[in-house]
C-alpha atoms as a PDB file:
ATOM      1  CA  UNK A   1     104.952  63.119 199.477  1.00  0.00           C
ATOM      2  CA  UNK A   2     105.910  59.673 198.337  1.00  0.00           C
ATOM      3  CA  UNK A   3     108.036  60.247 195.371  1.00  0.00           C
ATOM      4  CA  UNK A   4     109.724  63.866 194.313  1.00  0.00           C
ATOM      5  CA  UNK A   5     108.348  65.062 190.610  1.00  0.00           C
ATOM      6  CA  UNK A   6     111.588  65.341 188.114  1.00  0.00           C
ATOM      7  CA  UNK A   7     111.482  69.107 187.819  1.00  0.00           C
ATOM      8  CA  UNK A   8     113.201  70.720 184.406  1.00  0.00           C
ATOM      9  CA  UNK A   9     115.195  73.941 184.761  1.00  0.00           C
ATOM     10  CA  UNK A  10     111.816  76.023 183.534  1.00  0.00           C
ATOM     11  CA  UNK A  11     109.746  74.496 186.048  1.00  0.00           C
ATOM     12  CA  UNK A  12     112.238  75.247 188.927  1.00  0.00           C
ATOM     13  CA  UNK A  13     112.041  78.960 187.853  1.00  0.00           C
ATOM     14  CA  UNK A  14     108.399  78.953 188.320  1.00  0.00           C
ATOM     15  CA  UNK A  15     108.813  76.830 191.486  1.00  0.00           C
ATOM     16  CA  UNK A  16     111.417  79.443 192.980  1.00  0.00           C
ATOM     17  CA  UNK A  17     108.876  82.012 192.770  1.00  0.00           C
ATOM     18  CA  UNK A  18     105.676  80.339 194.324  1.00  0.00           C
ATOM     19  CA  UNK A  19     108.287  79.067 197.161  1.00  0.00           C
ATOM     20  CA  UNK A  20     109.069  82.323 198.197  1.00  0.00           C
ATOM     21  CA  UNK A  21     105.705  84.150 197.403  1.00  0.00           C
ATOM     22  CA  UNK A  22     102.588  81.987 197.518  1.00  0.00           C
ATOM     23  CA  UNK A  23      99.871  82.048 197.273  1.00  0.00           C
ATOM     24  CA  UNK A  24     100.165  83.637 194.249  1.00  0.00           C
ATOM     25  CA  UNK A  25      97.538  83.569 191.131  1.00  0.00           C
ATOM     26  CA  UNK A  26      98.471  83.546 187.491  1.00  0.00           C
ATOM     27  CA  UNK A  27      99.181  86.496 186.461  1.00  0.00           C
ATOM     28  CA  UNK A  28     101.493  87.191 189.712  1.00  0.00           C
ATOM     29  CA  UNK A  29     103.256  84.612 188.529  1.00  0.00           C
ATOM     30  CA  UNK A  30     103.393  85.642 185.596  1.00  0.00           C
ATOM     31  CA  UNK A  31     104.286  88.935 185.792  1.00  0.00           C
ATOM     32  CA  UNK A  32     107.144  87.744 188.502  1.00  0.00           C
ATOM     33  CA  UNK A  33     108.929  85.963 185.638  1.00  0.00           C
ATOM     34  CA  UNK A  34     108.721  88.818 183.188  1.00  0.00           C
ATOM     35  CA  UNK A  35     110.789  90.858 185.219  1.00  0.00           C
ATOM     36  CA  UNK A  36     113.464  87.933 185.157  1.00  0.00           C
ATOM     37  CA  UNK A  37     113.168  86.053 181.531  1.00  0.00           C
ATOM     38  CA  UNK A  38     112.159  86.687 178.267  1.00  0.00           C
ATOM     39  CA  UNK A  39     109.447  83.911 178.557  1.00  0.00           C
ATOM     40  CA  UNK A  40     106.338  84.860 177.384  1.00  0.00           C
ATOM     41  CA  UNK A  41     103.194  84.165 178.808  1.00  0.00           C
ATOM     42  CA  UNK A  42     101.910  81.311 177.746  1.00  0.00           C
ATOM     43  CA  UNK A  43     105.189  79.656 177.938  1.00  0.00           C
ATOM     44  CA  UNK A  44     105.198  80.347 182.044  1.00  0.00           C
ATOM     45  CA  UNK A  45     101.126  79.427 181.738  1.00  0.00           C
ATOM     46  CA  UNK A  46     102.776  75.827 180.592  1.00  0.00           C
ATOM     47  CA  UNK A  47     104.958  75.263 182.973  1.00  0.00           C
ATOM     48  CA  UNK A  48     102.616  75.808 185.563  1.00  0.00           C
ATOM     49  CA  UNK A  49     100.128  73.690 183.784  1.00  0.00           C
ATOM     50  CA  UNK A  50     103.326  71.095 184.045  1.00  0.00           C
ATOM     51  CA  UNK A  51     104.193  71.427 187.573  1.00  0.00           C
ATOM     52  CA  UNK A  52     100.615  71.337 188.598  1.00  0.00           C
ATOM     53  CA  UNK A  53     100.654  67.910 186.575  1.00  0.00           C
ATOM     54  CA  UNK A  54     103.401  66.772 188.383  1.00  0.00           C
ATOM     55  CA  UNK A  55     101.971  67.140 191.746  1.00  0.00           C
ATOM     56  CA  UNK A  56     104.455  70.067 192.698  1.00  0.00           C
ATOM     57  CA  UNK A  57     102.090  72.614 193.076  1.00  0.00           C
ATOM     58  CA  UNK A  58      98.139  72.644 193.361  1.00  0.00           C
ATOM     59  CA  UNK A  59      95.774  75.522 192.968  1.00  0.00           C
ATOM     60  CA  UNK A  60      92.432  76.582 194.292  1.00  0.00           C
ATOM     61  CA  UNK A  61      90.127  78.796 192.421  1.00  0.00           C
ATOM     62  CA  UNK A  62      88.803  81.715 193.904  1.00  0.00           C
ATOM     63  CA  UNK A  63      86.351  83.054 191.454  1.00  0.00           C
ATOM     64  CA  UNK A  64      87.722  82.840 187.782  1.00  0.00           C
ATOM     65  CA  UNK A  65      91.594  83.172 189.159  1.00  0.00           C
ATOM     66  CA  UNK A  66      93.620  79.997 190.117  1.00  0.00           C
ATOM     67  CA  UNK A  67      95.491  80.838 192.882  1.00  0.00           C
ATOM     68  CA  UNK A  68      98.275  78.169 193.588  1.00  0.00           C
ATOM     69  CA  UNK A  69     100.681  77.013 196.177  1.00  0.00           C
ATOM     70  CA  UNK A  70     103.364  74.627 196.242  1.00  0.00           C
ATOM     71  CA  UNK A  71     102.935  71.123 197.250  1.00  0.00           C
ATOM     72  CA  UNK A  72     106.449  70.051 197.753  1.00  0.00           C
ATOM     73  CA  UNK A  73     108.657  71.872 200.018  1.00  0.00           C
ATOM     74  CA  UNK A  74     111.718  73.877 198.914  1.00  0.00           C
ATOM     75  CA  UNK A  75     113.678  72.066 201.830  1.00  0.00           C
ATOM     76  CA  UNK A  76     113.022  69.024 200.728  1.00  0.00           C
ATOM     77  CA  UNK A  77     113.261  69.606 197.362  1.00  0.00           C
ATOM     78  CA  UNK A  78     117.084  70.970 197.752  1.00  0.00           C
ATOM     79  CA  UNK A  79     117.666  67.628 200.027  1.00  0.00           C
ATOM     80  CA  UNK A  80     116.532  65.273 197.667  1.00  0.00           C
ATOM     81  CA  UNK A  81     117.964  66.657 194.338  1.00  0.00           C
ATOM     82  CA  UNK A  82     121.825  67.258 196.579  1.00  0.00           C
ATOM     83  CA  UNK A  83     121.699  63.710 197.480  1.00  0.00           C
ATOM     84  CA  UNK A  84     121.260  62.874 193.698  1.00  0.00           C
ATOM     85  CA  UNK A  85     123.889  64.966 192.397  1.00  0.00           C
ATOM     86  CA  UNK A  86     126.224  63.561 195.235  1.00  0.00           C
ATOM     87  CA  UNK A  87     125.214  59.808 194.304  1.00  0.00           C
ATOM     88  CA  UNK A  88     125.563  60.978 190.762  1.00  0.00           C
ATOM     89  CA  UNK A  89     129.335  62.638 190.136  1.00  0.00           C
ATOM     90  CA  UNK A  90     130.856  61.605 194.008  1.00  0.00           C
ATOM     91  CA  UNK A  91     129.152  57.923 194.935  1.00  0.00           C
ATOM     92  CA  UNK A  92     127.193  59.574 197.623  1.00  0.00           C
ATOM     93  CA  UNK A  93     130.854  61.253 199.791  1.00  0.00           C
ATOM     94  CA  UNK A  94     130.464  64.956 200.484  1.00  0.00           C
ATOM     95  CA  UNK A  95     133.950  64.865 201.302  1.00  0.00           C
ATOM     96  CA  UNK A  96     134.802  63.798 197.719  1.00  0.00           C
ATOM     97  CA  UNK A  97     132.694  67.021 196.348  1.00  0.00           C
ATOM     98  CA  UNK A  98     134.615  69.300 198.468  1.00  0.00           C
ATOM     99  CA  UNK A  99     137.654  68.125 197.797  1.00  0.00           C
ATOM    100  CA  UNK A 100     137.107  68.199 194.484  1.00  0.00           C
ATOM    101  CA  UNK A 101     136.125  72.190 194.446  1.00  0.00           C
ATOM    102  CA  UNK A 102     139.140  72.595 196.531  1.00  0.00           C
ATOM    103  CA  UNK A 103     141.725  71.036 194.749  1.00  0.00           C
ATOM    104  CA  UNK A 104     140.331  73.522 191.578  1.00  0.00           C
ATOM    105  CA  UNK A 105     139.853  76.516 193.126  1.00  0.00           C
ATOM    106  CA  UNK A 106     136.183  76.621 193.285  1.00  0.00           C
ATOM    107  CA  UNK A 107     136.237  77.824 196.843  1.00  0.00           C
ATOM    108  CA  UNK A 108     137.293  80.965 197.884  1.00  0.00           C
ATOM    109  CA  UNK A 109     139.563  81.114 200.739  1.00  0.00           C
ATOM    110  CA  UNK A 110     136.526  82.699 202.721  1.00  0.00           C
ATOM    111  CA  UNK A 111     133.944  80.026 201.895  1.00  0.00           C
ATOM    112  CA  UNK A 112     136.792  77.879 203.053  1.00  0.00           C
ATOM    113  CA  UNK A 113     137.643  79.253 206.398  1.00  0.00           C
ATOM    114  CA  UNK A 114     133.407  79.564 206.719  1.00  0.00           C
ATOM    115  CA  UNK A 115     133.503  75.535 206.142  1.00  0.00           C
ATOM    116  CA  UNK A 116     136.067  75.264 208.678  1.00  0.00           C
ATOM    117  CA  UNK A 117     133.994  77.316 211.356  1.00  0.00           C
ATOM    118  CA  UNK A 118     130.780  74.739 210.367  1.00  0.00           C
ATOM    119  CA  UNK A 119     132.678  72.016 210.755  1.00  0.00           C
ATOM    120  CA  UNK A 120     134.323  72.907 214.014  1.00  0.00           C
ATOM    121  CA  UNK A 121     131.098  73.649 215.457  1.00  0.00           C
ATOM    122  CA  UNK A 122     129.165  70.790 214.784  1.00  0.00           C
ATOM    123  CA  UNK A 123     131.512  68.498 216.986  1.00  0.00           C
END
């Protein structure tokens, strides 16, 4: 894929389910969301709608159902919208991130020790 859709909040919820479940039709979406927000249906019917517009995900009908599957993929999804956020708040430096959540106590002294074990074994 050329050029990763903008995806709202909504649509990731919608995308986060056919990631980890397609092919899924409708109403398996659907009823996947109920369980999780107080959308109702035809507000998760437009978001599909939406995401199918964007190119994220594409359907094929099997009889009267739309069954549909996503187009981009969840990794590369997650790569391209971390590289934003980095470019956005920390000019592009990891290092400046984690820094940042250390020096305010956004990482517990486990996920620290786990970052330590990562970084020592990637050398």
């Amino acid at each position: 894929m050329n050029k990763m859709p903008k995806i709202s909040d909504a649509e990731l919820e919608v995308m986060k389910i056919i990631w980890e479940y397609a092919p899924l039709n409708t109403n398996q979406i659907v009823d996947l969301l109920l369980k999780s927000t107080d959308w109702n249906t035809r507000t998760i019917q437009t978001l599909i709608s939406r995401l199918e517009k964007k190119g994220a995900v594409t359907h094929e009908k099997e009889g009267r159902i739309f069954v549909y599957t996503p187009v981009i993929k969840k990794g590369e999804y997650i790569r391209e919208e971390s590289a934003s956020f980095l470019n956005k708040f920390y000019n592009g430096a990891i290092n400046k991130m984690v820094l940042n959540f250390i020096k305010n106590d956004m990482l517990s002294e486990n996920e620290i020790e786990e970052l330590r074990k990562i970084l020592g074994e990637s050398k």
